[in-house]
PDB file of N, CA and C in Angstrom:
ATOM      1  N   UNK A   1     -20.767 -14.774  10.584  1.00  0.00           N
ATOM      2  CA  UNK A   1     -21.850 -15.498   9.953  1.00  0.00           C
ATOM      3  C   UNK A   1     -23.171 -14.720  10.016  1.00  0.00           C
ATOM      4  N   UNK A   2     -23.631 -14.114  11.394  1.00  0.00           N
ATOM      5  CA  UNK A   2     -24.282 -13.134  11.333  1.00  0.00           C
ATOM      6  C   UNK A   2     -24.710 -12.111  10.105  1.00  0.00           C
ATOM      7  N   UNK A   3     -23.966 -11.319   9.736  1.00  0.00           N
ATOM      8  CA  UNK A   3     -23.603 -10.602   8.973  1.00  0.00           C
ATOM      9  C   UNK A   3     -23.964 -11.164   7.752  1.00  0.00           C
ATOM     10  N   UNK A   4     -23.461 -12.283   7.113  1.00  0.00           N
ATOM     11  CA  UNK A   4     -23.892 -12.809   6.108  1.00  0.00           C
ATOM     12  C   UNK A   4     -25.436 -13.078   6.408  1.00  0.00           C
ATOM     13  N   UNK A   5     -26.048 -13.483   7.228  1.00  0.00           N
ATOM     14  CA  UNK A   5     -27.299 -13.855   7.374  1.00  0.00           C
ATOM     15  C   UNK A   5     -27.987 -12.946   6.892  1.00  0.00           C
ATOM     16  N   UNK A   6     -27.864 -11.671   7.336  1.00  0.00           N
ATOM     17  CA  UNK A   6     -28.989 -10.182   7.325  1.00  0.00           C
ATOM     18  C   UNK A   6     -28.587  -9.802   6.163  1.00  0.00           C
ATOM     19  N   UNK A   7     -27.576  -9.790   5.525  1.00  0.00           N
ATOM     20  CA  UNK A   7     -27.015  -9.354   3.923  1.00  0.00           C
ATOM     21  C   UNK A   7     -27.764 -10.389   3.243  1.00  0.00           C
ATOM     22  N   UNK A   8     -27.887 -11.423   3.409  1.00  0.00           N
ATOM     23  CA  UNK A   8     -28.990 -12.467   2.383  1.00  0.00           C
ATOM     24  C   UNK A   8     -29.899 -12.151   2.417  1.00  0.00           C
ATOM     25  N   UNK A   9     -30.962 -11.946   3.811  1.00  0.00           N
ATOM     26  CA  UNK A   9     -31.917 -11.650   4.470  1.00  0.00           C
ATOM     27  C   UNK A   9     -32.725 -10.878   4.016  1.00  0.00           C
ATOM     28  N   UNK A  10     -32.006  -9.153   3.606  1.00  0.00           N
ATOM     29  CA  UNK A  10     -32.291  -8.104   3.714  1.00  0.00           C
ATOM     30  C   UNK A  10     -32.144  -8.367   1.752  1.00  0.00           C
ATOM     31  N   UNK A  11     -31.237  -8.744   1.339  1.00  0.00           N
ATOM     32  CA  UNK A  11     -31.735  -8.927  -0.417  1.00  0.00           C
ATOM     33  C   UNK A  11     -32.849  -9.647  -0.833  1.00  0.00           C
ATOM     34  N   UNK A  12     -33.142 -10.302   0.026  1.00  0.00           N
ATOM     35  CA  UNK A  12     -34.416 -11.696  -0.361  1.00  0.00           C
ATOM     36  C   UNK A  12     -35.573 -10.531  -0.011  1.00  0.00           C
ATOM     37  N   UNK A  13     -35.168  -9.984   1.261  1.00  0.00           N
ATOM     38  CA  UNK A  13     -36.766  -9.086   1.941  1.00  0.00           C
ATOM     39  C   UNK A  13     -36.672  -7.754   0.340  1.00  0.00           C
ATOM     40  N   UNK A  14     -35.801  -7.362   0.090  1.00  0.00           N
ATOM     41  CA  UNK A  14     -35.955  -6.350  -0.943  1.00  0.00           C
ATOM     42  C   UNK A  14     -36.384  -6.587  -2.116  1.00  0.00           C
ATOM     43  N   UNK A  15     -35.998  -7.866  -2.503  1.00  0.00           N
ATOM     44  CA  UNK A  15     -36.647  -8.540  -3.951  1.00  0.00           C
ATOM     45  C   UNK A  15     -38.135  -8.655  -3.888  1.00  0.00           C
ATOM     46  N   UNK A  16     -38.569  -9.672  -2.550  1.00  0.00           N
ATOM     47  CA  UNK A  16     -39.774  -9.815  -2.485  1.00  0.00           C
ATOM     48  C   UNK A  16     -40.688  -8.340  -2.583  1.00  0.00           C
ATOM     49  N   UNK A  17     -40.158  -7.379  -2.217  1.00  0.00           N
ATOM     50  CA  UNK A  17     -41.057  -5.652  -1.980  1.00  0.00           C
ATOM     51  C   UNK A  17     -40.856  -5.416  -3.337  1.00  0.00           C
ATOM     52  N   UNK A  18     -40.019  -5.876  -3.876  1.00  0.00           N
ATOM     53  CA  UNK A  18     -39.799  -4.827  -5.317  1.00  0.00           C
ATOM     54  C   UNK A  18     -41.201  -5.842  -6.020  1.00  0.00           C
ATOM     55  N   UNK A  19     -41.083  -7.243  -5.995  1.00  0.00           N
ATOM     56  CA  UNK A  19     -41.865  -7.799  -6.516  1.00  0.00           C
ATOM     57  C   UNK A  19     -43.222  -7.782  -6.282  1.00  0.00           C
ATOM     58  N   UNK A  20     -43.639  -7.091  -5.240  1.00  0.00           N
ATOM     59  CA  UNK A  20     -45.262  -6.462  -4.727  1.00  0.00           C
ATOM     60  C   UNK A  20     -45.676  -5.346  -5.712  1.00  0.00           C
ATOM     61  N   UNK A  21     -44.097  -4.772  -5.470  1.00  0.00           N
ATOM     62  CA  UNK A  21     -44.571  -3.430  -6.024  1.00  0.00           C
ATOM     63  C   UNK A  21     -44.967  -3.281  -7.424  1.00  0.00           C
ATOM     64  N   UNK A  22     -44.050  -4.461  -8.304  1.00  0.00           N
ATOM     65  CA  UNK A  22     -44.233  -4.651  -9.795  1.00  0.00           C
ATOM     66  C   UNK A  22     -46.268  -5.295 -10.008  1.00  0.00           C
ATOM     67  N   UNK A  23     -46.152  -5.863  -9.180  1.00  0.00           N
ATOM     68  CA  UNK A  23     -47.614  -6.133  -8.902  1.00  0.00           C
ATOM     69  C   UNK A  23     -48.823  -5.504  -9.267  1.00  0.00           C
ATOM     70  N   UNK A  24     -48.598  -4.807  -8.534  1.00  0.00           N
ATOM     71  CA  UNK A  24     -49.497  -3.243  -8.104  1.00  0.00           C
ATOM     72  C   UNK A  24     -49.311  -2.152  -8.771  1.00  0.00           C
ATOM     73  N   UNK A  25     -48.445  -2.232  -9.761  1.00  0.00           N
ATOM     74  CA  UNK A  25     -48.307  -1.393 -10.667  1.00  0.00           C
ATOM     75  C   UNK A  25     -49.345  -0.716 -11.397  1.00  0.00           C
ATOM     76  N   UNK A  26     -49.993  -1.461 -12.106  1.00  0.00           N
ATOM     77  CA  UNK A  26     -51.236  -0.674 -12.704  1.00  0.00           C
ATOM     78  C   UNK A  26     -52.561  -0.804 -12.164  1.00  0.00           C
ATOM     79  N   UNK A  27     -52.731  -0.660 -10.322  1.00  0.00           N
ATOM     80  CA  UNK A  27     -53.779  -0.647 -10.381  1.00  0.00           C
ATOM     81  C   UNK A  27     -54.219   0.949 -10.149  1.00  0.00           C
ATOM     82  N   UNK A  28     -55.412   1.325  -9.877  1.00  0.00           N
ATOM     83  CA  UNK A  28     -55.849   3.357  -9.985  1.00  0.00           C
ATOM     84  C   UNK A  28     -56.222   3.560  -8.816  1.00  0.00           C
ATOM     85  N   UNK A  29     -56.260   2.656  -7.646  1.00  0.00           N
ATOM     86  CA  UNK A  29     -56.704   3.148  -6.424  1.00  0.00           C
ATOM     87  C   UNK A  29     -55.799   3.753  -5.604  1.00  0.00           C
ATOM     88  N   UNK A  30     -55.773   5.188  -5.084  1.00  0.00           N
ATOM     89  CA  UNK A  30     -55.095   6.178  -4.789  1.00  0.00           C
ATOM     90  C   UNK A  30     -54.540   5.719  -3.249  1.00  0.00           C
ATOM     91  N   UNK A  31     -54.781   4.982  -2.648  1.00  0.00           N
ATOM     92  CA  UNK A  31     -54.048   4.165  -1.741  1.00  0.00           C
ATOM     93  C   UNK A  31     -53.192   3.418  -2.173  1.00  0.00           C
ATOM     94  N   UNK A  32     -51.977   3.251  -1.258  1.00  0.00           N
ATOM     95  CA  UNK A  32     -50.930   2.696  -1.536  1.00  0.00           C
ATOM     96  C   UNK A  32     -50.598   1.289  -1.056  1.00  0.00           C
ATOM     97  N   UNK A  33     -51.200   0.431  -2.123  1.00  0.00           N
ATOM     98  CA  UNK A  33     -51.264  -0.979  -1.836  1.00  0.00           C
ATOM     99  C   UNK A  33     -50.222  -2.321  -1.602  1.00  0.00           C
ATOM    100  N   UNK A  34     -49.330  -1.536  -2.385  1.00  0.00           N
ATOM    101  CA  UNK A  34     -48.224  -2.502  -2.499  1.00  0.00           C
ATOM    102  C   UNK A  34     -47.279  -2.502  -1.597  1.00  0.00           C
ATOM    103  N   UNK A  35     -47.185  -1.040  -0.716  1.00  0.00           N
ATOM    104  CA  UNK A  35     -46.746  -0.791   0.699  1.00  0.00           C
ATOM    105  C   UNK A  35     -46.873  -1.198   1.753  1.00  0.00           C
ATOM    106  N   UNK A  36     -48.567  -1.453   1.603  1.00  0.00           N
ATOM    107  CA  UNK A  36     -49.461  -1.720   2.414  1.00  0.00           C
ATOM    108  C   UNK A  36     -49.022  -3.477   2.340  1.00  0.00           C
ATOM    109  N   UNK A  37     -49.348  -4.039   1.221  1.00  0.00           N
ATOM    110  CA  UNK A  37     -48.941  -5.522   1.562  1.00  0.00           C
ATOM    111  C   UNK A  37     -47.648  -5.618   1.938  1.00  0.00           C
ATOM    112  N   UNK A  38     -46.361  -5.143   1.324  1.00  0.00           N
ATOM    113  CA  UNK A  38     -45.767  -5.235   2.109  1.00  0.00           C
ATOM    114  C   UNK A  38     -45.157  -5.249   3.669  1.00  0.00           C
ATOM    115  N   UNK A  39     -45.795  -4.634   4.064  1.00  0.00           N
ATOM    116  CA  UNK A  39     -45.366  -3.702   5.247  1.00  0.00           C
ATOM    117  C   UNK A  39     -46.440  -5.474   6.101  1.00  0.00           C
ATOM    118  N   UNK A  40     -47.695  -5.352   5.678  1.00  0.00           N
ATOM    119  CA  UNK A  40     -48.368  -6.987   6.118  1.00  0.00           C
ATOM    120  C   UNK A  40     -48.180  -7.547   6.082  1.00  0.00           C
ATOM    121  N   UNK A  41     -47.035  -8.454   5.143  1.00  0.00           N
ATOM    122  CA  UNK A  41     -46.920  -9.436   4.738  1.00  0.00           C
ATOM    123  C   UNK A  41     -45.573  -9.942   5.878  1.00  0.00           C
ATOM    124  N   UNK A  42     -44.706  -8.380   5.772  1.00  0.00           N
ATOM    125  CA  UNK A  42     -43.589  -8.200   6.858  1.00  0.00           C
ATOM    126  C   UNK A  42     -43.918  -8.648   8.463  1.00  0.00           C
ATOM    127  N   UNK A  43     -44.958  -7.968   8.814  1.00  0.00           N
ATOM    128  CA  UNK A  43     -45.887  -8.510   9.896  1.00  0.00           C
ATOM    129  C   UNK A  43     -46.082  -9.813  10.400  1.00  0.00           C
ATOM    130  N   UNK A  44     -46.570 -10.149   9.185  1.00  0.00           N
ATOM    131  CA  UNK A  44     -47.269 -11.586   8.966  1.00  0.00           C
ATOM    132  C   UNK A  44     -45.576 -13.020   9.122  1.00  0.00           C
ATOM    133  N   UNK A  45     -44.427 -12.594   8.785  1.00  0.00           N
ATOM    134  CA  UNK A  45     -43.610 -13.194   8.679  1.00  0.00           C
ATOM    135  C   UNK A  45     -42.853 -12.897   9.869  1.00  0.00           C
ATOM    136  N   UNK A  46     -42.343 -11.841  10.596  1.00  0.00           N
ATOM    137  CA  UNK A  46     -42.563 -11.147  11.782  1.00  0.00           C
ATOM    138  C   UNK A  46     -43.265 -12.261  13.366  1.00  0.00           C
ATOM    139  N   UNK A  47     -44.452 -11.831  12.979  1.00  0.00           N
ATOM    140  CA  UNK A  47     -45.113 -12.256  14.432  1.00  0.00           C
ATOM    141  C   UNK A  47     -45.538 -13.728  14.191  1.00  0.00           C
ATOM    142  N   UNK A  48     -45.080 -14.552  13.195  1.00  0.00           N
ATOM    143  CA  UNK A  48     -45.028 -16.378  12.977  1.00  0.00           C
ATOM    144  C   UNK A  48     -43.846 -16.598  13.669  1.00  0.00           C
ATOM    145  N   UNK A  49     -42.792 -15.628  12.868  1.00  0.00           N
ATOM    146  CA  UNK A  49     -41.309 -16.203  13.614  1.00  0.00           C
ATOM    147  C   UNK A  49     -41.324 -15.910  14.930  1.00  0.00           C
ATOM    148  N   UNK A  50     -41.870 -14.663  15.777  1.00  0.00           N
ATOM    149  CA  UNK A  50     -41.695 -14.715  17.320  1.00  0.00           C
ATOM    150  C   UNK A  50     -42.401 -16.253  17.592  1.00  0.00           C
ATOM    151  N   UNK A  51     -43.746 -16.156  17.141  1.00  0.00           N
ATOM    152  CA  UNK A  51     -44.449 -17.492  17.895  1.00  0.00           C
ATOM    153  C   UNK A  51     -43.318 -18.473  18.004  1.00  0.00           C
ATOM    154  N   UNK A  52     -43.177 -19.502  16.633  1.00  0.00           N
ATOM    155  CA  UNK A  52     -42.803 -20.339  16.547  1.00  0.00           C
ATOM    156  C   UNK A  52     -41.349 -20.497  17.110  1.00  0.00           C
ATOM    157  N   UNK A  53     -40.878 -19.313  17.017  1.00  0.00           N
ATOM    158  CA  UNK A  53     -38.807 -19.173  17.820  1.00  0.00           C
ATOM    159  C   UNK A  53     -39.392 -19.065  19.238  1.00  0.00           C
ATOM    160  N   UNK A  54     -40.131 -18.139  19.568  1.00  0.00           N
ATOM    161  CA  UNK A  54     -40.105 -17.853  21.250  1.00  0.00           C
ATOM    162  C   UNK A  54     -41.316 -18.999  22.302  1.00  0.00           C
ATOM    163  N   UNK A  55     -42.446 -19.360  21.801  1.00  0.00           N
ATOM    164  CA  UNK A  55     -43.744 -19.594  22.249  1.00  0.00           C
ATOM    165  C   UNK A  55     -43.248 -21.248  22.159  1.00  0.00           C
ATOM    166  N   UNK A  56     -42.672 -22.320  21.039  1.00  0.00           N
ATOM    167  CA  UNK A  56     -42.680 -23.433  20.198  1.00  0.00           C
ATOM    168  C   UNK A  56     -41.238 -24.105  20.042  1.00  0.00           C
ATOM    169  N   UNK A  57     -40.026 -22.636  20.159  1.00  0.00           N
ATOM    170  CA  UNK A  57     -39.062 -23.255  19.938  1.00  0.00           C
ATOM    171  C   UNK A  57     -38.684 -24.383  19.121  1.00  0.00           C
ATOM    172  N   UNK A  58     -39.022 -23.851  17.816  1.00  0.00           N
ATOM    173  CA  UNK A  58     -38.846 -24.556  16.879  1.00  0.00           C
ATOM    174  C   UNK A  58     -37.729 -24.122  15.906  1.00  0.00           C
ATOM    175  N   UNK A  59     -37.236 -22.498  16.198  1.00  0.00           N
ATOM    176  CA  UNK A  59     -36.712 -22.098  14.848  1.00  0.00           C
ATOM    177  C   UNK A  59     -35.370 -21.946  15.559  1.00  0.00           C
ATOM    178  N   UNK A  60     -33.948 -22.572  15.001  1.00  0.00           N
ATOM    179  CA  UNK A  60     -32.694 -22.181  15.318  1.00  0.00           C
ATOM    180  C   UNK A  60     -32.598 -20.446  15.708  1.00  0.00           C
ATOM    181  N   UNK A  61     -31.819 -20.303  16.583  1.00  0.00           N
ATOM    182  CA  UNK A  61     -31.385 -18.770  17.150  1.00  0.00           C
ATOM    183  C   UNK A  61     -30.561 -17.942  16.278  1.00  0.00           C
ATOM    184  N   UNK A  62     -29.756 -18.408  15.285  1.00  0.00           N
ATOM    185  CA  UNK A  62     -29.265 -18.088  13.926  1.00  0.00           C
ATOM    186  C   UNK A  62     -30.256 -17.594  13.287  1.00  0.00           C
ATOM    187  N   UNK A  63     -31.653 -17.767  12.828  1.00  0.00           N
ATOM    188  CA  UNK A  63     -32.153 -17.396  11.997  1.00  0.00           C
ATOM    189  C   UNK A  63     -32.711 -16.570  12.297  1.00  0.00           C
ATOM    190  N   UNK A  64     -33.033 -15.758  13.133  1.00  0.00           N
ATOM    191  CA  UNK A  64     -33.119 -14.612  13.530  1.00  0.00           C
ATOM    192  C   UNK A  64     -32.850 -13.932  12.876  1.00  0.00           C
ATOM    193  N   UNK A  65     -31.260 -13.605  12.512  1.00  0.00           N
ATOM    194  CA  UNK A  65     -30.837 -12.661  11.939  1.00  0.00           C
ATOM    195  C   UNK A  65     -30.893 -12.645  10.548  1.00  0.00           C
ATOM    196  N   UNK A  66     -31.257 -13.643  10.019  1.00  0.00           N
ATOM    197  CA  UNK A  66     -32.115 -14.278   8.573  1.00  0.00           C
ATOM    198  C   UNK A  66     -33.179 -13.296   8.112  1.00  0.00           C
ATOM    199  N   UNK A  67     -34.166 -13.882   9.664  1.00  0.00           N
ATOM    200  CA  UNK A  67     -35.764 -13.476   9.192  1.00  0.00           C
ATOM    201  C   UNK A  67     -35.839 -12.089   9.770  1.00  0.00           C
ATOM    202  N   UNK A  68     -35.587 -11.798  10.981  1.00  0.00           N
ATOM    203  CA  UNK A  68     -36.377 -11.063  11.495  1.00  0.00           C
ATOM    204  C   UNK A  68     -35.290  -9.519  11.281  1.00  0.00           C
ATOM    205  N   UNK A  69     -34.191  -9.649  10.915  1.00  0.00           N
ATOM    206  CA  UNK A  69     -33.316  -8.313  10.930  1.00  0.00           C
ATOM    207  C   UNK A  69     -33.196  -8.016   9.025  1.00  0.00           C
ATOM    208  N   UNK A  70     -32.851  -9.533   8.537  1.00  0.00           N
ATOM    209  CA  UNK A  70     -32.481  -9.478   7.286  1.00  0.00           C
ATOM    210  C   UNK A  70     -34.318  -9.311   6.390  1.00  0.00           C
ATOM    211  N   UNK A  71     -34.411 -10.271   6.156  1.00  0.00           N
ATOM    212  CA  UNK A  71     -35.733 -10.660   5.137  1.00  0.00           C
ATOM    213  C   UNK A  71     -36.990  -9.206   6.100  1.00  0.00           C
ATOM    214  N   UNK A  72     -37.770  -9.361   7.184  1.00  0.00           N
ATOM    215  CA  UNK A  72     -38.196  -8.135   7.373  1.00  0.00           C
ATOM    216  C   UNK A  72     -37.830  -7.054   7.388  1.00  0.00           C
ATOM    217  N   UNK A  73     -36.496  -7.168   7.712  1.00  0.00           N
ATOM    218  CA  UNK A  73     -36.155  -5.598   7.043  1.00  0.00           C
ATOM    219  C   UNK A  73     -35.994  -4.886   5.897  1.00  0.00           C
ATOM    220  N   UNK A  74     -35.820  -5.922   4.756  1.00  0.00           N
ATOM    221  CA  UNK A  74     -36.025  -5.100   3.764  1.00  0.00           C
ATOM    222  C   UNK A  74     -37.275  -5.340   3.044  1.00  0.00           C
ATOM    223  N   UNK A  75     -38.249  -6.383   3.705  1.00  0.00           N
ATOM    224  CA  UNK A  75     -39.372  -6.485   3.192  1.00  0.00           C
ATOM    225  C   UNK A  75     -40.287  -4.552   3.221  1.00  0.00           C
ATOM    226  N   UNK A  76     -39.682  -4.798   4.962  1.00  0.00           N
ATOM    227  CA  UNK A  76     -40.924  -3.706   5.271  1.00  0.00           C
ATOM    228  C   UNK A  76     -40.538  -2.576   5.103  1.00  0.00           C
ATOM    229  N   UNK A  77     -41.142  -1.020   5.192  1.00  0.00           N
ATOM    230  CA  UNK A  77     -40.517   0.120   5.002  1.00  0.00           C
ATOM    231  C   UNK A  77     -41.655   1.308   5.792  1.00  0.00           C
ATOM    232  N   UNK A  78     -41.235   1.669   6.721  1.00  0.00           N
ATOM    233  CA  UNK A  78     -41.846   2.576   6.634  1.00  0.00           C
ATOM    234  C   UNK A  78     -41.435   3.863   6.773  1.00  0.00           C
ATOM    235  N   UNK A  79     -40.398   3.830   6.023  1.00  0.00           N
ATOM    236  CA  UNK A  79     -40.254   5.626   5.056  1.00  0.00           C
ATOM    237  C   UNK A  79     -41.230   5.313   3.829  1.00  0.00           C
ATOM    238  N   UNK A  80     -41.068   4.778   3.257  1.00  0.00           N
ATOM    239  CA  UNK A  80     -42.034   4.856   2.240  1.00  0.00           C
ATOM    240  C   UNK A  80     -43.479   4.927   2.710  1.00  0.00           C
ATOM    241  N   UNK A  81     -44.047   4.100   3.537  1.00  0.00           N
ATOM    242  CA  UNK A  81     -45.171   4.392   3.989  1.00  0.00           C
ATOM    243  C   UNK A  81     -45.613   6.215   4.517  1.00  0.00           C
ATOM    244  N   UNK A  82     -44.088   6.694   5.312  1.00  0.00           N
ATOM    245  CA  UNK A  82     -44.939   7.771   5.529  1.00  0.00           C
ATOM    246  C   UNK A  82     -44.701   8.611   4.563  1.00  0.00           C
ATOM    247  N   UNK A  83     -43.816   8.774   3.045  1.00  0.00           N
ATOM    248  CA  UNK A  83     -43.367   9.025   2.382  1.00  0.00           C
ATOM    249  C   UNK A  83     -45.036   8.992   1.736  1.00  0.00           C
ATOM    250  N   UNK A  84     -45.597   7.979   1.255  1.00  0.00           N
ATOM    251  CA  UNK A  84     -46.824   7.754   0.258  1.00  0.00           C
ATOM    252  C   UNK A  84     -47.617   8.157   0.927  1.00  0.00           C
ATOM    253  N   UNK A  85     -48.073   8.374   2.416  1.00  0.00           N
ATOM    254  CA  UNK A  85     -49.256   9.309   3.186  1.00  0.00           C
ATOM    255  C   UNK A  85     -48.846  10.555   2.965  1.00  0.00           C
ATOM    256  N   UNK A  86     -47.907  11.595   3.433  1.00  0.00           N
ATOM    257  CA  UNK A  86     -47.736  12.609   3.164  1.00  0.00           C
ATOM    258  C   UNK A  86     -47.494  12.948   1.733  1.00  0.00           C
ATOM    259  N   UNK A  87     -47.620  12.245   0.173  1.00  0.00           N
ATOM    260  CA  UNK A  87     -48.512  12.695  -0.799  1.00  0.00           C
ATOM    261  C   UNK A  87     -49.592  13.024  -0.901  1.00  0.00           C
ATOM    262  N   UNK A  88     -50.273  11.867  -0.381  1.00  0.00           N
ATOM    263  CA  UNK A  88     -51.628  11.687  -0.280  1.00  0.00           C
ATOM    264  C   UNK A  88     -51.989  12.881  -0.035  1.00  0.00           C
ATOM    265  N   UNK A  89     -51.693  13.275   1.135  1.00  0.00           N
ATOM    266  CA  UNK A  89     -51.925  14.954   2.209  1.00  0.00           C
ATOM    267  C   UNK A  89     -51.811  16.115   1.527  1.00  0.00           C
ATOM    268  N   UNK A  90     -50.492  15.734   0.476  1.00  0.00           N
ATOM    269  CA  UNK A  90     -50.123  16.827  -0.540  1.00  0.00           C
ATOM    270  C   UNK A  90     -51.217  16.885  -1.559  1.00  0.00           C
ATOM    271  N   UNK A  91     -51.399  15.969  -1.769  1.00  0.00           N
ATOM    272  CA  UNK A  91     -52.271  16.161  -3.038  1.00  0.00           C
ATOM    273  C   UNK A  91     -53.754  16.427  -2.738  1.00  0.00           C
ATOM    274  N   UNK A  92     -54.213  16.124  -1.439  1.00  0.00           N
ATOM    275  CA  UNK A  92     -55.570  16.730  -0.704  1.00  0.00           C
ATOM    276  C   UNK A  92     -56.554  15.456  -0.576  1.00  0.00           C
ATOM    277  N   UNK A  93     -55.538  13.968  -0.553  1.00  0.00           N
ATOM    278  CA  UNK A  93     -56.757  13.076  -0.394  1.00  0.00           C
ATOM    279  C   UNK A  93     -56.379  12.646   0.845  1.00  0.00           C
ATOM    280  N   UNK A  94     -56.887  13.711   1.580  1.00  0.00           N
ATOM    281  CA  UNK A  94     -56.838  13.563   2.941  1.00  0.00           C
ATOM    282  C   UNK A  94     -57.692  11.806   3.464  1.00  0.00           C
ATOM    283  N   UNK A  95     -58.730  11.640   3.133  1.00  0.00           N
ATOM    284  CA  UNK A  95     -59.360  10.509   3.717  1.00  0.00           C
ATOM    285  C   UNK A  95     -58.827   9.232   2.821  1.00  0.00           C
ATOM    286  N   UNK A  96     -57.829   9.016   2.285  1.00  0.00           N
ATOM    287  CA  UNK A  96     -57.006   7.934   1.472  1.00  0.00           C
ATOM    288  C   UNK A  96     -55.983   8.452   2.823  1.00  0.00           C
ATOM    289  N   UNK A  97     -55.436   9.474   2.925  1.00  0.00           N
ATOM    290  CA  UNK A  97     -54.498   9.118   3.886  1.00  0.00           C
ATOM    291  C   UNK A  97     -54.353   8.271   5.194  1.00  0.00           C
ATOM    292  N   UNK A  98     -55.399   8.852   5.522  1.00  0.00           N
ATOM    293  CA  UNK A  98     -56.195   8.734   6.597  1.00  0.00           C
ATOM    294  C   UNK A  98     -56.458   7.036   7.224  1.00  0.00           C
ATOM    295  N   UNK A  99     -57.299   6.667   5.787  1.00  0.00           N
ATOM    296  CA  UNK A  99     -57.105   5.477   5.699  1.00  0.00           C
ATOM    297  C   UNK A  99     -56.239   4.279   5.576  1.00  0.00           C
ATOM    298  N   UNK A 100     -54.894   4.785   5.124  1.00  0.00           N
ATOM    299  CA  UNK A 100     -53.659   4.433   4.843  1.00  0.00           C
ATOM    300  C   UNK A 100     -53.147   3.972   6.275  1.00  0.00           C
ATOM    301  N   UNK A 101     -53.180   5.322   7.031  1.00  0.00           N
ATOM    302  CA  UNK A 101     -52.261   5.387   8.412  1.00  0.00           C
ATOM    303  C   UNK A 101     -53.554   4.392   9.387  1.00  0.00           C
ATOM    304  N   UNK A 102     -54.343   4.169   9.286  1.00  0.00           N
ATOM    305  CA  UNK A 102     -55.330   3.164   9.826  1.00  0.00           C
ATOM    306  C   UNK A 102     -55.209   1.949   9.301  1.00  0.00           C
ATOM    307  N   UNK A 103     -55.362   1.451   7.897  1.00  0.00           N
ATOM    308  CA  UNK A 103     -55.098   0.578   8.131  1.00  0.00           C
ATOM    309  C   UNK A 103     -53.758  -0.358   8.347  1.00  0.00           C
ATOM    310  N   UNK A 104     -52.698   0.453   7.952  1.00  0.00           N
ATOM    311  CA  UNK A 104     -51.264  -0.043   8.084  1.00  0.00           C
ATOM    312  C   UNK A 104     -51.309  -0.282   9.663  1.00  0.00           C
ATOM    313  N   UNK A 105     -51.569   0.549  10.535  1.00  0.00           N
ATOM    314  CA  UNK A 105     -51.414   0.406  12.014  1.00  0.00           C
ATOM    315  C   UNK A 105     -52.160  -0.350  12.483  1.00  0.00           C
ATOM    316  N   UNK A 106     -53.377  -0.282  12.035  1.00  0.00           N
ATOM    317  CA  UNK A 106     -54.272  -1.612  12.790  1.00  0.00           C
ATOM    318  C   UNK A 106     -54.180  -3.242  12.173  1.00  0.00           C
ATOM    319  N   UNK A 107     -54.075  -3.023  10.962  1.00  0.00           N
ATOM    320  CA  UNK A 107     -54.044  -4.367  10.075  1.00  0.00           C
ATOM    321  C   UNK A 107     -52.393  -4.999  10.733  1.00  0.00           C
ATOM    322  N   UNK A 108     -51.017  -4.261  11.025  1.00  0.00           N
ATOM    323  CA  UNK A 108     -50.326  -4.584  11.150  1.00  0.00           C
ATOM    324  C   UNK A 108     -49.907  -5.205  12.550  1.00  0.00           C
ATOM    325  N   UNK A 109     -50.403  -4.005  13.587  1.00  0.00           N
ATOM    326  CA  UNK A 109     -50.663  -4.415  14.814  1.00  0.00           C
ATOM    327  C   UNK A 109     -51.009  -5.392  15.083  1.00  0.00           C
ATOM    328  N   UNK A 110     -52.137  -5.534  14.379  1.00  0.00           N
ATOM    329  CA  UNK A 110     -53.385  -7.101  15.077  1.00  0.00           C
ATOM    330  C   UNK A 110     -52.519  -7.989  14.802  1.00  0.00           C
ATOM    331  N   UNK A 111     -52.013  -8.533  13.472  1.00  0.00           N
ATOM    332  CA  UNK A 111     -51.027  -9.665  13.242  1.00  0.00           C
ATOM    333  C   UNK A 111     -49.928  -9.774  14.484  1.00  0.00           C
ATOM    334  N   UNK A 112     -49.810  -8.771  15.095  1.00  0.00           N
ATOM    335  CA  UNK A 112     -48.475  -9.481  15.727  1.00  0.00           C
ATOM    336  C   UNK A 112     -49.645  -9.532  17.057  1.00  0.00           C
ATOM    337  N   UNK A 113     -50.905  -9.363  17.505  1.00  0.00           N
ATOM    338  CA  UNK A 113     -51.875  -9.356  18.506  1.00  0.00           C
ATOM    339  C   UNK A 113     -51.885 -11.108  18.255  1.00  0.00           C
ATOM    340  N   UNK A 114     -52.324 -11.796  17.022  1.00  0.00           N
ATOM    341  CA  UNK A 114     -52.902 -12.957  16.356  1.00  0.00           C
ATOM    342  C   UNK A 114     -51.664 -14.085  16.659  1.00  0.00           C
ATOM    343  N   UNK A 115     -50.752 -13.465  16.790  1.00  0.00           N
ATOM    344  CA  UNK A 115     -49.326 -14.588  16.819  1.00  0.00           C
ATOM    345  C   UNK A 115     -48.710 -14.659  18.313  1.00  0.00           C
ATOM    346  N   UNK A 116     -48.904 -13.237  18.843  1.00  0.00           N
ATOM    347  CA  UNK A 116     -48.085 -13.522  19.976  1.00  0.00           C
ATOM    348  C   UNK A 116     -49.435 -12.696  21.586  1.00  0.00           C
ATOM    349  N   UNK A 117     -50.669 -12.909  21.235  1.00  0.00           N
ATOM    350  CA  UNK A 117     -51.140 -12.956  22.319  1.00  0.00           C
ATOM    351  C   UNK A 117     -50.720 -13.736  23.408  1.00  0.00           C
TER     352      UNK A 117
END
């Protein structure tokens, strides 16, 4: 049953990223935004489910492998993240990179700081 969980999980988390990404499609800012929400949004769904499963005990122990292996895992990515910084680098916009690897790490960090202090 497991197994089925993270195979649902992980198609729902991939749809939702593809659907950021269709998003963000035409916007011109040389940061990579749709990564970026993703990868937050992953976070954001992430450090609710520790609270509420570990802190509240509210969420069945089954769904775990739902949310936190299946649906964040294919929400979030970070090959692509370091995949879209090391363009950045390539292409010489060093301070878009820069900014990239800052705010993915801090914006992402803090969320799970905000849920499971």
């Amino acid at each position: 049953m497991n197994f089925l969980l993270v195979f649902i999980g992980g198609g729902l988390g991939s749809l939702i990223r593809f659907i950021i990404s269709l998003s963000f499609q035409k916007t011109t800012i040389a940061l990579p935004i749709a990564t970026l929400c993703s990868n937050l949004i992953s976070c954001l769904i992430f450090g609710s489910f520790i609270y509420f499963y570990k802190e509240k005990n509210l969420i069945p122990d089954n769904y775990k492998h739902l949310i936190l292996i299946g649906i964040c895992g294919g929400l979030s990515t970070f090959s692509t993240f370091s995949y879209e910084t090391f363009e950045l680098v390539k292409q010489g916009q060093n301070l878009w990179a820069i900014a990239n690897i800052a705010l993915s790490c801090v914006l992402c960090t803090g969320l799970f700081f905000v849920f499971t202090k």
